[in-house]
C-alpha atoms as a PDB file:
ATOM      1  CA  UNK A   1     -54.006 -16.822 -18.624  1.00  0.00           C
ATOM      2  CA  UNK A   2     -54.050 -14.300 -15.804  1.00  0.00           C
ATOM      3  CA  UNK A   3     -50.640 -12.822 -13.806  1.00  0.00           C
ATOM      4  CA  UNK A   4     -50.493 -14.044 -10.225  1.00  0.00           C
ATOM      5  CA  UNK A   5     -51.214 -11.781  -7.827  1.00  0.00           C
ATOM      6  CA  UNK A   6     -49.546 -10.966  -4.511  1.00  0.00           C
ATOM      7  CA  UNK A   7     -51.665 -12.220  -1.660  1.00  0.00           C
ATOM      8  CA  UNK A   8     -53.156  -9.230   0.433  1.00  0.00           C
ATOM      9  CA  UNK A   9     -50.182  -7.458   2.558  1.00  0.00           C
ATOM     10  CA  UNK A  10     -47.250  -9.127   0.906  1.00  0.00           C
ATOM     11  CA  UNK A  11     -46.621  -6.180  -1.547  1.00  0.00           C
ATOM     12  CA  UNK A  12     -43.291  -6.160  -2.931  1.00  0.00           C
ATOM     13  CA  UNK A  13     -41.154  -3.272  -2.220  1.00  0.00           C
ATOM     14  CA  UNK A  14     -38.200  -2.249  -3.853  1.00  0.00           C
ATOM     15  CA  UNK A  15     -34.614  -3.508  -2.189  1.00  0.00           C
ATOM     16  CA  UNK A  16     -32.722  -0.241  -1.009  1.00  0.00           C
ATOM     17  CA  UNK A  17     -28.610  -1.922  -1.081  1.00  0.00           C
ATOM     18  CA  UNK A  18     -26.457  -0.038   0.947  1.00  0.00           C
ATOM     19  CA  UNK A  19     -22.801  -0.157   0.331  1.00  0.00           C
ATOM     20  CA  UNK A  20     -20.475  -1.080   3.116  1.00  0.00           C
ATOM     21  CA  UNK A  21     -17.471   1.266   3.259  1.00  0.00           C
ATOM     22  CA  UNK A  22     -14.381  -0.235   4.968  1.00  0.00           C
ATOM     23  CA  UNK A  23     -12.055   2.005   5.666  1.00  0.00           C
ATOM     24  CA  UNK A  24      -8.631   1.740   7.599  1.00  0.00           C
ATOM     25  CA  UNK A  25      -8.494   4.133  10.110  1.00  0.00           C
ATOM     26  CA  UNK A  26      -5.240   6.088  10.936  1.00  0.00           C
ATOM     27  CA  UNK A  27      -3.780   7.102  13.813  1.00  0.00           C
ATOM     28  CA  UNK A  28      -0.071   8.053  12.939  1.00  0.00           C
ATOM     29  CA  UNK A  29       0.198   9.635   9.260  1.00  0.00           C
ATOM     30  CA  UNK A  30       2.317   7.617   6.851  1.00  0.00           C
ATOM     31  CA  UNK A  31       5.651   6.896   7.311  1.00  0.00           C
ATOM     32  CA  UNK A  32       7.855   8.484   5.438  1.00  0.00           C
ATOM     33  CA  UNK A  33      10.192   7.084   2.712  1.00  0.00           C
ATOM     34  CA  UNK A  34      13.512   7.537   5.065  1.00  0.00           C
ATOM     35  CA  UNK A  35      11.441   5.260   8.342  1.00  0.00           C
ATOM     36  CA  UNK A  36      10.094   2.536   5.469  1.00  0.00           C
ATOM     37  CA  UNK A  37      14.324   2.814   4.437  1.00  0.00           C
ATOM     38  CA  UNK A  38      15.522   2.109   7.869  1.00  0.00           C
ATOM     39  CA  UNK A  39      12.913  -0.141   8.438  1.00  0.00           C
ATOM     40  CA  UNK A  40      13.327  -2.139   5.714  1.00  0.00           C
ATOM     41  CA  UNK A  41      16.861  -2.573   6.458  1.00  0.00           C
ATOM     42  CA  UNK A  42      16.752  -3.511   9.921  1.00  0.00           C
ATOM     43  CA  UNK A  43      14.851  -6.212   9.419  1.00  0.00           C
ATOM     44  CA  UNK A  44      17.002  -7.569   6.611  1.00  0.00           C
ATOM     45  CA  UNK A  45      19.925  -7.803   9.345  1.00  0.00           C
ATOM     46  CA  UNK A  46      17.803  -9.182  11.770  1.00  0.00           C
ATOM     47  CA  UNK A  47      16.850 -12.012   9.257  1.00  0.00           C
ATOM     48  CA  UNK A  48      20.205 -12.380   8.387  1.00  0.00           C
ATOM     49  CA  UNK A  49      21.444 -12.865  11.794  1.00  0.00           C
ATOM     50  CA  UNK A  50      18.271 -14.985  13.237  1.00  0.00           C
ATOM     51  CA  UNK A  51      17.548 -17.044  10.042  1.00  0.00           C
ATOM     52  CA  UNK A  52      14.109 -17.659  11.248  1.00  0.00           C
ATOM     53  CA  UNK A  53      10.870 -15.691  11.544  1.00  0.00           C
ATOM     54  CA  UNK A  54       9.979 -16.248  15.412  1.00  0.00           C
ATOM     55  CA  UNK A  55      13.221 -15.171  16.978  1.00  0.00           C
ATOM     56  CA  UNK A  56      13.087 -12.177  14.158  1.00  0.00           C
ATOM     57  CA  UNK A  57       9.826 -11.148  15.373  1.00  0.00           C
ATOM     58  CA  UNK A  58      10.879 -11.220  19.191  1.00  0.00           C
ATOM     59  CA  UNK A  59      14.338  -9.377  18.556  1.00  0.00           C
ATOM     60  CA  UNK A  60      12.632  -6.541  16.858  1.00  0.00           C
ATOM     61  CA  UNK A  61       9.592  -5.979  19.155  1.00  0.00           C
ATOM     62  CA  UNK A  62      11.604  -6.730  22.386  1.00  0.00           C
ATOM     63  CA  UNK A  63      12.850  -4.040  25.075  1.00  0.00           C
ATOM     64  CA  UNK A  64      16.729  -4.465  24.687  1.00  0.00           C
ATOM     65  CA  UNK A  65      18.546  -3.291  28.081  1.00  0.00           C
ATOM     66  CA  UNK A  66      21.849  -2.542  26.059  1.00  0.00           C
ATOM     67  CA  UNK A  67      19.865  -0.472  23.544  1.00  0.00           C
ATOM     68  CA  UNK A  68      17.358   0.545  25.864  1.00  0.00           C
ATOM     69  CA  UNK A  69      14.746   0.419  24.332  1.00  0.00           C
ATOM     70  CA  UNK A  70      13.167  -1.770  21.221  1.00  0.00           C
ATOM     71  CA  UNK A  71      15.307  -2.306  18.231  1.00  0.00           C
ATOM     72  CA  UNK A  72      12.806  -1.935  15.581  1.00  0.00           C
ATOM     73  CA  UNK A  73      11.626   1.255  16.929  1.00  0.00           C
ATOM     74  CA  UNK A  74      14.998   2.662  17.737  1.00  0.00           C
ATOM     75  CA  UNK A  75      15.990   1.922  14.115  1.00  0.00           C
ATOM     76  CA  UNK A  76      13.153   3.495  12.470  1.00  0.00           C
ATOM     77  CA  UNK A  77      13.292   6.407  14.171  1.00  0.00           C
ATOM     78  CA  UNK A  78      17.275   7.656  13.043  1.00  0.00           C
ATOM     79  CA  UNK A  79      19.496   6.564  10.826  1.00  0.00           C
ATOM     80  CA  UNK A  80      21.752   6.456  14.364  1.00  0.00           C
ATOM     81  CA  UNK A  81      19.306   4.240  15.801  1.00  0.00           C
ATOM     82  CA  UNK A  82      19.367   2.008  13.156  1.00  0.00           C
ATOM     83  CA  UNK A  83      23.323   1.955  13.799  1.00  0.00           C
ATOM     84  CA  UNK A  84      22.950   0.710  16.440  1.00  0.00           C
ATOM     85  CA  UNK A  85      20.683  -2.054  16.016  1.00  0.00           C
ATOM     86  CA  UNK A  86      22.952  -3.119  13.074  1.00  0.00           C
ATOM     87  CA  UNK A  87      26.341  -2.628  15.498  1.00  0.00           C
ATOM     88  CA  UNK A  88      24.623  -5.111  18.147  1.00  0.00           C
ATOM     89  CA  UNK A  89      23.786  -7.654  15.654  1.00  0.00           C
ATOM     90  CA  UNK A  90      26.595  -7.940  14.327  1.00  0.00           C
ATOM     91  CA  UNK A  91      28.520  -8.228  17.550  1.00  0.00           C
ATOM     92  CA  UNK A  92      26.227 -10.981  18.572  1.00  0.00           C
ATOM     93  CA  UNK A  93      27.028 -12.358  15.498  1.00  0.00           C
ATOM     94  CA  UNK A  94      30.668 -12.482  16.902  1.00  0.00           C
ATOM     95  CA  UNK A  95      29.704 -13.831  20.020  1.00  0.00           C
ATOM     96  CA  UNK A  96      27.944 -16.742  18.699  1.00  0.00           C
END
């Protein structure tokens, strides 16, 4: 028995693989332990108050006139800020 051979100008050549690198890229450096903190807990209240992930979501990332500005932001940025937030939810909280 003989080997098959490759017909004229179909030589095989060797596969090169390339790897695909996926990488995330950053803008803002990481946030620090305090902001993930004050994060973390501002969300809790707003969970706690709203119940529900939609009006959550739309509290958080929402200009507020009496805060003036967005909660979630506010409260990530200083431990006042997140005051703040907390103090309005719970007098809404109050109101309802």
């Amino acid at each position: 028995m003989s080997t098959p051979e490759s017909p004229p100008g179909h030589e095989t050549k060797p596969v090169a693989h390339r790897r695909l690198s996926f990488r995330k890229s950053r803008k803002n450096p990481n946030q620090t332990a305090e902001k993930s903190r004050r994060q973390t807990n501002v969300v809790q209240a707003a969970w706690h108050h709203f119940g529900e992930p939609g009006p959550v979501i739309a509290f958080l990332n929402t200009r507020h006139a009496g805060l003036e500005g967005q909660p979630l932001q506010l409260a990530i940025e200083s431990d006042e800020g997140l005051e703040r937030v907390e103090t309005l939810l719970r007098q809404m909280t109050l109101k309802a």
